[in-house]
Protein backbone atom coordinates (compact mmCIF):
# COMPACT_ATOMS: atom_id res chain seq x y z
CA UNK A 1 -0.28 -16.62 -20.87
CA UNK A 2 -2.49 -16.64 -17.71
CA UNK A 3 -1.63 -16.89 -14.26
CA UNK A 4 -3.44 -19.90 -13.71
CA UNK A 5 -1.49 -22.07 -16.48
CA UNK A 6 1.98 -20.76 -16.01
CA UNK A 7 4.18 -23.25 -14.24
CA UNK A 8 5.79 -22.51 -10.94
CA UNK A 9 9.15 -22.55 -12.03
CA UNK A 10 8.25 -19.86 -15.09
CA UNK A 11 6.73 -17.38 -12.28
CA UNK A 12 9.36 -15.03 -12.49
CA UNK A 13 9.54 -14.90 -16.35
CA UNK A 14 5.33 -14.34 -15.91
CA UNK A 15 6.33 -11.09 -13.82
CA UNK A 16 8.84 -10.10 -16.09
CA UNK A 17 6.71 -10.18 -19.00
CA UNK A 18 3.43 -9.47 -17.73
CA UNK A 19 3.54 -7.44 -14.82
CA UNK A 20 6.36 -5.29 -14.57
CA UNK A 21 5.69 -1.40 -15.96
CA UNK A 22 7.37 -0.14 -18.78
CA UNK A 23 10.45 1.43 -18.03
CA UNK A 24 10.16 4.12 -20.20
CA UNK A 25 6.39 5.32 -18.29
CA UNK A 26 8.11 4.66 -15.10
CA UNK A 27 10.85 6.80 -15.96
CA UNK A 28 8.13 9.63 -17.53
CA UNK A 29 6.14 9.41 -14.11
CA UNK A 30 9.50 10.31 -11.91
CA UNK A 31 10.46 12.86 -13.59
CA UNK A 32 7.05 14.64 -13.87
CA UNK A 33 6.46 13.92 -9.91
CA UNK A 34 9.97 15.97 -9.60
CA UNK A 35 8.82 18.24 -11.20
CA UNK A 36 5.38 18.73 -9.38
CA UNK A 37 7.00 18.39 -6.24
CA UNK A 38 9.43 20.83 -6.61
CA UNK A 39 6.41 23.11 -7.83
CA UNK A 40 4.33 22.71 -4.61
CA UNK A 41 7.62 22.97 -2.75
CA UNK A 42 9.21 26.30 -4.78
CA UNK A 43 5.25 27.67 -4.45
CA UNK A 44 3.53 27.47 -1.03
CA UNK A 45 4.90 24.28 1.31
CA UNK A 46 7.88 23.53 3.43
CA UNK A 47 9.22 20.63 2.38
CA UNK A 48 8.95 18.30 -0.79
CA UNK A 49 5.46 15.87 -0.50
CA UNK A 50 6.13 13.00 0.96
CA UNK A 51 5.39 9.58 -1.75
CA UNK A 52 3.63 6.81 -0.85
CA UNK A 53 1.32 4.25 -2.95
CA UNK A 54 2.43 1.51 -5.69
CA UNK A 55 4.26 3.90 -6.87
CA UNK A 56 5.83 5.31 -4.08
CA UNK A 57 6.65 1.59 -2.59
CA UNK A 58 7.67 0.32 -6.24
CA UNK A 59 5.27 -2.47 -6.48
CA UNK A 60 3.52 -0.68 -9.29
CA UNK A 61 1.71 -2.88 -11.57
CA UNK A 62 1.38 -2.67 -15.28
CA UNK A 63 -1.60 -0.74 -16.49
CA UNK A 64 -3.06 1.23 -13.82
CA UNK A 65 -1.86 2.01 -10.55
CA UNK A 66 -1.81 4.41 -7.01
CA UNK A 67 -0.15 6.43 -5.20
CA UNK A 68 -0.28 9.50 -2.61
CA UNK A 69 1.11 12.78 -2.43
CA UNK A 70 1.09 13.79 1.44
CA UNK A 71 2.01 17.59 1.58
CA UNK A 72 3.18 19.34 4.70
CA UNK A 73 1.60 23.21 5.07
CA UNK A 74 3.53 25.48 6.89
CA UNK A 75 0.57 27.46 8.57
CA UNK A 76 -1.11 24.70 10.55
CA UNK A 77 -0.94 24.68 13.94
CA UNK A 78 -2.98 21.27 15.06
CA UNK A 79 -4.72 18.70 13.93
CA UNK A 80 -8.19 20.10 14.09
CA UNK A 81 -7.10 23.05 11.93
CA UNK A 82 -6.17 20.39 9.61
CA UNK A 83 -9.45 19.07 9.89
CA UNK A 84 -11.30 22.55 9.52
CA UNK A 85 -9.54 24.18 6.51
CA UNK A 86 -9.02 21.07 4.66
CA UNK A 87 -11.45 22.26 1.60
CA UNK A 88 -9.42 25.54 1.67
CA UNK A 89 -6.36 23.85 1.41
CA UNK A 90 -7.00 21.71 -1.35
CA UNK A 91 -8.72 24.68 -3.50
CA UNK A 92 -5.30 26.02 -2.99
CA UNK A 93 -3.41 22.81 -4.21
CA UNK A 94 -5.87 22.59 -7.12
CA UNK A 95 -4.76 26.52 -7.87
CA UNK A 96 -1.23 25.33 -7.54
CA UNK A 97 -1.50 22.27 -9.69
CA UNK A 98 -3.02 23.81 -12.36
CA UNK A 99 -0.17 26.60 -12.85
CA UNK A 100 2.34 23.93 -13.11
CA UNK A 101 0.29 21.92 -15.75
CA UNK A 102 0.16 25.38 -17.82
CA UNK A 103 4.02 26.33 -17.12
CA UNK A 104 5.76 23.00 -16.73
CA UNK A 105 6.34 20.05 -20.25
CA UNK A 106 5.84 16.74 -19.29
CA UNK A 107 6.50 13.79 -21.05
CA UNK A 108 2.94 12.12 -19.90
CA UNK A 109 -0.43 13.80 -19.67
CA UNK A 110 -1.15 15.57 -16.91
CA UNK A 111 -5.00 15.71 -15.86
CA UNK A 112 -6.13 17.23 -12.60
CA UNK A 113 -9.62 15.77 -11.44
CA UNK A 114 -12.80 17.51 -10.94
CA UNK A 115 -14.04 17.21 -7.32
CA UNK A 116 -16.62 14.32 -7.03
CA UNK A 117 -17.86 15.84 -3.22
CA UNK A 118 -18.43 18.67 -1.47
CA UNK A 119 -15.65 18.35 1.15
CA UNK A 120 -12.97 16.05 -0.01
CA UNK A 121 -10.08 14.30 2.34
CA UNK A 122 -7.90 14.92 -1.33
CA UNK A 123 -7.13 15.94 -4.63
CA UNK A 124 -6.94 13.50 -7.54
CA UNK A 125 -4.91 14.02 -10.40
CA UNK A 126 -4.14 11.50 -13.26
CA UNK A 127 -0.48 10.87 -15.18
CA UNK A 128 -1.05 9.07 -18.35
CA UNK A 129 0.50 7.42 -21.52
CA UNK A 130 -2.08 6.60 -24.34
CA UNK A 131 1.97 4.73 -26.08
CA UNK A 132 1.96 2.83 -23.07
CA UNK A 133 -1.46 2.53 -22.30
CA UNK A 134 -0.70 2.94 -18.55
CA UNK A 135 -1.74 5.86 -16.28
CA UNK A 136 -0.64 6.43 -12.21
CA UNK A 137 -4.07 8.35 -10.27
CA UNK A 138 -2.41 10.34 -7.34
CA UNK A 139 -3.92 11.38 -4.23
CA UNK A 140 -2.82 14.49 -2.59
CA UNK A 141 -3.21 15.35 0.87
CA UNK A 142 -2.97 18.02 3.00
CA UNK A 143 -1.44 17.25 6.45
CA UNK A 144 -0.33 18.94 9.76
CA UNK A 145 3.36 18.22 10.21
CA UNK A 146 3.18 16.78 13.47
CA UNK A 147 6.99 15.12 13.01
CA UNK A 148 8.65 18.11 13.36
CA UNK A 149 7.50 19.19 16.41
CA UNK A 150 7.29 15.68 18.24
CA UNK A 151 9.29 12.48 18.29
CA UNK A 152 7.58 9.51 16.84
CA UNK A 153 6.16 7.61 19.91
CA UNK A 154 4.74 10.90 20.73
CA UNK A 155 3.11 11.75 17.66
CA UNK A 156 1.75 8.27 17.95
CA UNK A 157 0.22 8.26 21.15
CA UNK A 158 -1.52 11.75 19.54
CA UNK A 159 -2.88 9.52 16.86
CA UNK A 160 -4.27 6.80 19.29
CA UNK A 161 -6.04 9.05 20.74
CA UNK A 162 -7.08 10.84 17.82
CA UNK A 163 -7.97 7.25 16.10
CA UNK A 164 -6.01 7.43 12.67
CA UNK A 165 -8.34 10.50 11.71
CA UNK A 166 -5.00 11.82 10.05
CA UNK A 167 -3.91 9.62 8.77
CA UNK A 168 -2.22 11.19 6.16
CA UNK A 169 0.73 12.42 8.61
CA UNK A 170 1.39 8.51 9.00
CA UNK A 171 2.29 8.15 5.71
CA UNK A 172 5.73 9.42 6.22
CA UNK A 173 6.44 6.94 8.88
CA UNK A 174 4.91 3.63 6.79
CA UNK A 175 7.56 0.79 6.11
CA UNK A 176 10.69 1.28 3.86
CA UNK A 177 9.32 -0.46 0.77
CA UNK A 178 12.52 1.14 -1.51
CA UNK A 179 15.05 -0.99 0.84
CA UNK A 180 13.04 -4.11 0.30
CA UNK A 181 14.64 -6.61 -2.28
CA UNK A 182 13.61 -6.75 -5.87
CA UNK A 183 12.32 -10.23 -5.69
CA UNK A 184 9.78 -8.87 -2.66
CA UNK A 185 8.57 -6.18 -4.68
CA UNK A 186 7.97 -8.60 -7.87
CA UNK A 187 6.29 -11.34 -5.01
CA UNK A 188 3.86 -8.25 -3.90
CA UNK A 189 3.19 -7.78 -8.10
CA UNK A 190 2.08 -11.42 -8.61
CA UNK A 191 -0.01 -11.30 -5.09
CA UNK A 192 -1.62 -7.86 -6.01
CA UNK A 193 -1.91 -9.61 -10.09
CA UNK A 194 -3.56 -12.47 -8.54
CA UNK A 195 -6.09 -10.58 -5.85
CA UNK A 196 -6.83 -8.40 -9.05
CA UNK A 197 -8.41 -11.36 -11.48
CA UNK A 198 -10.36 -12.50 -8.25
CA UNK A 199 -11.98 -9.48 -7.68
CA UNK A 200 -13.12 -9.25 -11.43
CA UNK A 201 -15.50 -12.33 -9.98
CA UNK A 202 -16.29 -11.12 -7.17
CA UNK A 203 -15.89 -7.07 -7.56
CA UNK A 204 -15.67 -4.92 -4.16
CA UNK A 205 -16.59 -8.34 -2.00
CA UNK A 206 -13.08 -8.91 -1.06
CA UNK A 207 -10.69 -8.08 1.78
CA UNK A 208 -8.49 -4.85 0.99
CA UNK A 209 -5.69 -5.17 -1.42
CA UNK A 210 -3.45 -3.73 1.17
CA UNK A 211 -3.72 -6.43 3.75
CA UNK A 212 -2.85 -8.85 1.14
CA UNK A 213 0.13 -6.71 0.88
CA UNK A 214 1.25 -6.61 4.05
CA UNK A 215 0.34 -10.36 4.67
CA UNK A 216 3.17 -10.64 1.61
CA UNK A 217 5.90 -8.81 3.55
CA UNK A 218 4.78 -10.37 6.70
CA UNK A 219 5.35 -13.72 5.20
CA UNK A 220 8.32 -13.33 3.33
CA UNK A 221 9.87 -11.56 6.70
CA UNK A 222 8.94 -15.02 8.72
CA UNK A 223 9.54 -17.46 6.14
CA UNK A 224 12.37 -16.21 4.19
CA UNK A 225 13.81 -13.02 4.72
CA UNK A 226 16.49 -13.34 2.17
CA UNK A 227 16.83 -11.71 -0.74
CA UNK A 228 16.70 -14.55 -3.17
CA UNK A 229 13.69 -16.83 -2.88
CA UNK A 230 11.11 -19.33 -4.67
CA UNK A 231 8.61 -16.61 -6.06
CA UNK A 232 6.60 -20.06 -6.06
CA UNK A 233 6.80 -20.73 -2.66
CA UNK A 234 6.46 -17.57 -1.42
CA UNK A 235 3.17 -17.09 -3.30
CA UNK A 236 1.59 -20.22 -2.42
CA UNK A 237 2.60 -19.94 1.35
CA UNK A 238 0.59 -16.34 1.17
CA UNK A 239 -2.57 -18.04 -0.47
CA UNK A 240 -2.63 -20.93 2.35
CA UNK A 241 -1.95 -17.98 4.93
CA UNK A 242 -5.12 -16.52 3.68
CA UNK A 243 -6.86 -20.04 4.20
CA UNK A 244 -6.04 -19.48 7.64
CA UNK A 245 -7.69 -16.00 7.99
CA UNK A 246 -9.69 -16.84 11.44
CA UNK A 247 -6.42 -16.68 12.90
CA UNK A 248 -4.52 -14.71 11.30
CA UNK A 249 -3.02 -11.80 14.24
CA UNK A 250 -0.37 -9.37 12.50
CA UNK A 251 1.60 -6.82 13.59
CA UNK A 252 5.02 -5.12 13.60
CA UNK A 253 5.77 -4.28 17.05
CA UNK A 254 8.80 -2.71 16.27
CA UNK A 255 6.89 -0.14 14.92
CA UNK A 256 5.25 0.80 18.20
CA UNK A 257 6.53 2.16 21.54
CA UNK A 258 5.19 -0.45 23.38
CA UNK A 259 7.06 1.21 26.68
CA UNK A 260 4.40 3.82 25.82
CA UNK A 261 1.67 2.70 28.28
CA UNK A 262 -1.42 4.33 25.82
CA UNK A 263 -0.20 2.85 22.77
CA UNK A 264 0.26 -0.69 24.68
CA UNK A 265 -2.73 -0.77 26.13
CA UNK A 266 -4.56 0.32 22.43
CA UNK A 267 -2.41 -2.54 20.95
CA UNK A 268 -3.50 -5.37 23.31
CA UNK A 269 -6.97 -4.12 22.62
CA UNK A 270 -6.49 -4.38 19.14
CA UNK A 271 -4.98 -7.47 19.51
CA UNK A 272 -8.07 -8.87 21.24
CA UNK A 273 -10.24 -8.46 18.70
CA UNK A 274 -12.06 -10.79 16.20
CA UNK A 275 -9.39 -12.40 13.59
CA UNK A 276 -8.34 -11.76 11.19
CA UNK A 277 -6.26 -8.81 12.00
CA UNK A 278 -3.37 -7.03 10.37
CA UNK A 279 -2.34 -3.99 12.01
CA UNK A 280 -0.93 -1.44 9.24
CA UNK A 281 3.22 -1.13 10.42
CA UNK A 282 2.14 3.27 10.21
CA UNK A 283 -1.43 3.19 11.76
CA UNK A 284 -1.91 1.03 15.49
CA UNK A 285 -5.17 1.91 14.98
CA UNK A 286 -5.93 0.71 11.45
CA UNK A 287 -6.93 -3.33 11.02
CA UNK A 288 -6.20 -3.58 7.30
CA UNK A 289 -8.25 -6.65 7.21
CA UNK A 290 -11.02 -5.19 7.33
CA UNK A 291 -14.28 -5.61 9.66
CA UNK A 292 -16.17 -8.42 7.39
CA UNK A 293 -14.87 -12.18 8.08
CA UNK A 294 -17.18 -13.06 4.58
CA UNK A 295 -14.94 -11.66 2.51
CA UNK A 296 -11.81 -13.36 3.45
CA UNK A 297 -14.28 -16.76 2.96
CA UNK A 298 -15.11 -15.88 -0.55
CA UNK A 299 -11.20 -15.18 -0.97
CA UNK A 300 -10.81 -18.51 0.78
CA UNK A 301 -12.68 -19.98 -1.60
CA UNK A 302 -10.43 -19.14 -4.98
CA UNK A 303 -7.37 -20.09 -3.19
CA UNK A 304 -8.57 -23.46 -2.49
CA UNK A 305 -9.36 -23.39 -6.57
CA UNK A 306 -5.78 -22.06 -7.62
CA UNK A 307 -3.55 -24.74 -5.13
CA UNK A 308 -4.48 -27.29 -7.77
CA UNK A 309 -3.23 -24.46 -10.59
CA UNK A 310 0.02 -25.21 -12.06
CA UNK A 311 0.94 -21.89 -10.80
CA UNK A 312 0.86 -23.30 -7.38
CA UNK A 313 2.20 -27.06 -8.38
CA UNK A 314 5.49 -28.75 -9.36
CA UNK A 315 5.70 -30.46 -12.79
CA UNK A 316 4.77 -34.11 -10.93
CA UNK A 317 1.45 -32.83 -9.93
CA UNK A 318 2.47 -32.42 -6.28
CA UNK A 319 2.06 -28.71 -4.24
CA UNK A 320 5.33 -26.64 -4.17
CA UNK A 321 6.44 -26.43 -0.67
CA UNK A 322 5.61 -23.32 1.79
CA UNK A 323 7.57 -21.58 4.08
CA UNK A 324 7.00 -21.67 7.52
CA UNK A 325 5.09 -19.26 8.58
CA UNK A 326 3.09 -18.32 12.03
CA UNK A 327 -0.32 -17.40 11.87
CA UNK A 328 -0.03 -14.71 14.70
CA UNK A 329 3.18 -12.41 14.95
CA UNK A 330 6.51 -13.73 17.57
CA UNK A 331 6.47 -12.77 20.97
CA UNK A 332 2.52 -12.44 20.37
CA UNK A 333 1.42 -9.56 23.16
């Protein structure tokens, strides 16, 4: 069944059936991260890779999804460094990968990428089922472990300054997704399920899947923050959040030191500019929205289409009710 003709109150079932991964794969794709983790951790780094992604958050999607591998080296001394022996660094986890797809069984297939450019930010490798007909692409990044020598507004302020250059450190401090409920995770599915037919109309014209994310959590944090909810609701309030896009002003200040005069006076200018903005809860400096007001208009657009859906009505014809939600984040700066 598609999205579009499923009624509200069968939205969960939809998920169920539709959206959620196979178990089995999911299972398959743990245990063979384990295993490369422990590799990489046994072989040349300090400390398992930190997870992040779909797959890391649990939001993973049926078919094919994301997710990234940041890994902590033990002989970097700054950020530059980071920055200068990047290439060597990722030779050396492409040496290390490839031992443990020759010495280690897995369950899925195991494919490390060729490199697509001459100095890449990260290496891709692929875990696949051709049963399932699902695969998980992983990006793994070398970082400078900043966290353990600096407290977390510190290591912030660095990153101001710095501009979210590395952000790859950041990952390790991004939101919590594992203590999120279920039903939030299955809400982000249907949103990211949804975002995913639009763009096969409009390809890479729309905003980033991750703001649409965060817009997700953001609403269901205002509007609901229990863990039992109307998927319904909370799906249409997200589309007519998106409708309001020119002022949409999102953030999670308690994210940010905002006793930290640099990184308050970064967030108010952030805060100033053009809407729609949705600061990412790990980066002050990243707007996830994106820099191109068109292509929340052409996303505009479908939702406008899809309200009438019956995805998006109740069985008399009439809209399913929204939460309500602010356009700009409490206690606004």
């Amino acid at each position: 069944m598609e999205l579009r003709n499923t009624p509200a109150g069968s939205l969960d079932k939809f998920i169920e059936v539709y959206l959620l991964p196979n178990e089995e794969f999911r299972t398959q794709v743990k245990e063979a991260i384990d295993i490369i983790c422990s590799f990489l951790k046994e072989r040349c780094f300090r400390c398992a890779p930190h997870r992040g992604g779909s797959s890391g958050k649990g939001t993973t999607l049926r078919g094919r999804s994301d997710a990234d591998l940041v890994v902590f080296l033990t002989n970097l001394t700054s950020f530059r460094e980071q920055l200068e022996r990047r290439g060597e660094f990722i030779e050396e986890i492409r040496r290390q990968l490839e031992a443990c797809q020759r010495q280690k069984t897995f369950e899925v297939k195991f494919e490390v990428q060729k490199r697509q450019w001459e100095n890449p930010r990260a290496l891709s490798f692929v875990l696949k089922s051709p049963k399932f007909d699902q695969e998980v692409e992983f990006d793994v990044l070398p970082a400078f472990d900043a966290l353990g020598e600096c407290s977390q507004p510190q290591v912030l302020t660095v990153f101001v300054l710095c501009q979210g250059f590395c952000r790859s450190l950041f990952l390790s401090l991004s939101r919590n997704w594992e203590e999120t409920p279920a039903s939030l995770k299955s809400l982000i599915r249907l949103v990211k399920h949804w975002y995913q037919l639009c763009k096969m109309k409009h390809k890479n014209n729309l905003p980033p899947q991750y703001a649409l994310e965060l817009l997700t959590v953001y609403a269901w944090e205002q509007g609901s923050a229990k863990p039992e909810f109307s998927t319904a609701q909370g799906f249409r309030t997200v589309l007519e959040l998106i409708l309001k896009h020119q002022d949409l002003c999102i953030y999670w200040k308690k994210y940010y030191d905002t006793e930290n005069s640099i990184i308050r006076q970064y967030l108010k200018k952030q805060l100033a500019k053009p809407r729609p903005v949705i600061l990412d809860p790990a980066d002050p400096t990243g707007n996830v929205a994106g820099r191109e007001p068109q292509r929340w208009q052409l996303l505009a657009q479908e939702v406008r289409y899809w309200l009438s859906y019956s995805c998006c009505t109740n069985l008399n014809g009439m809209p399913v009710s929204t939460w309500n939600v602010p356009v700009r984040t409490p206690d606004f700066m």
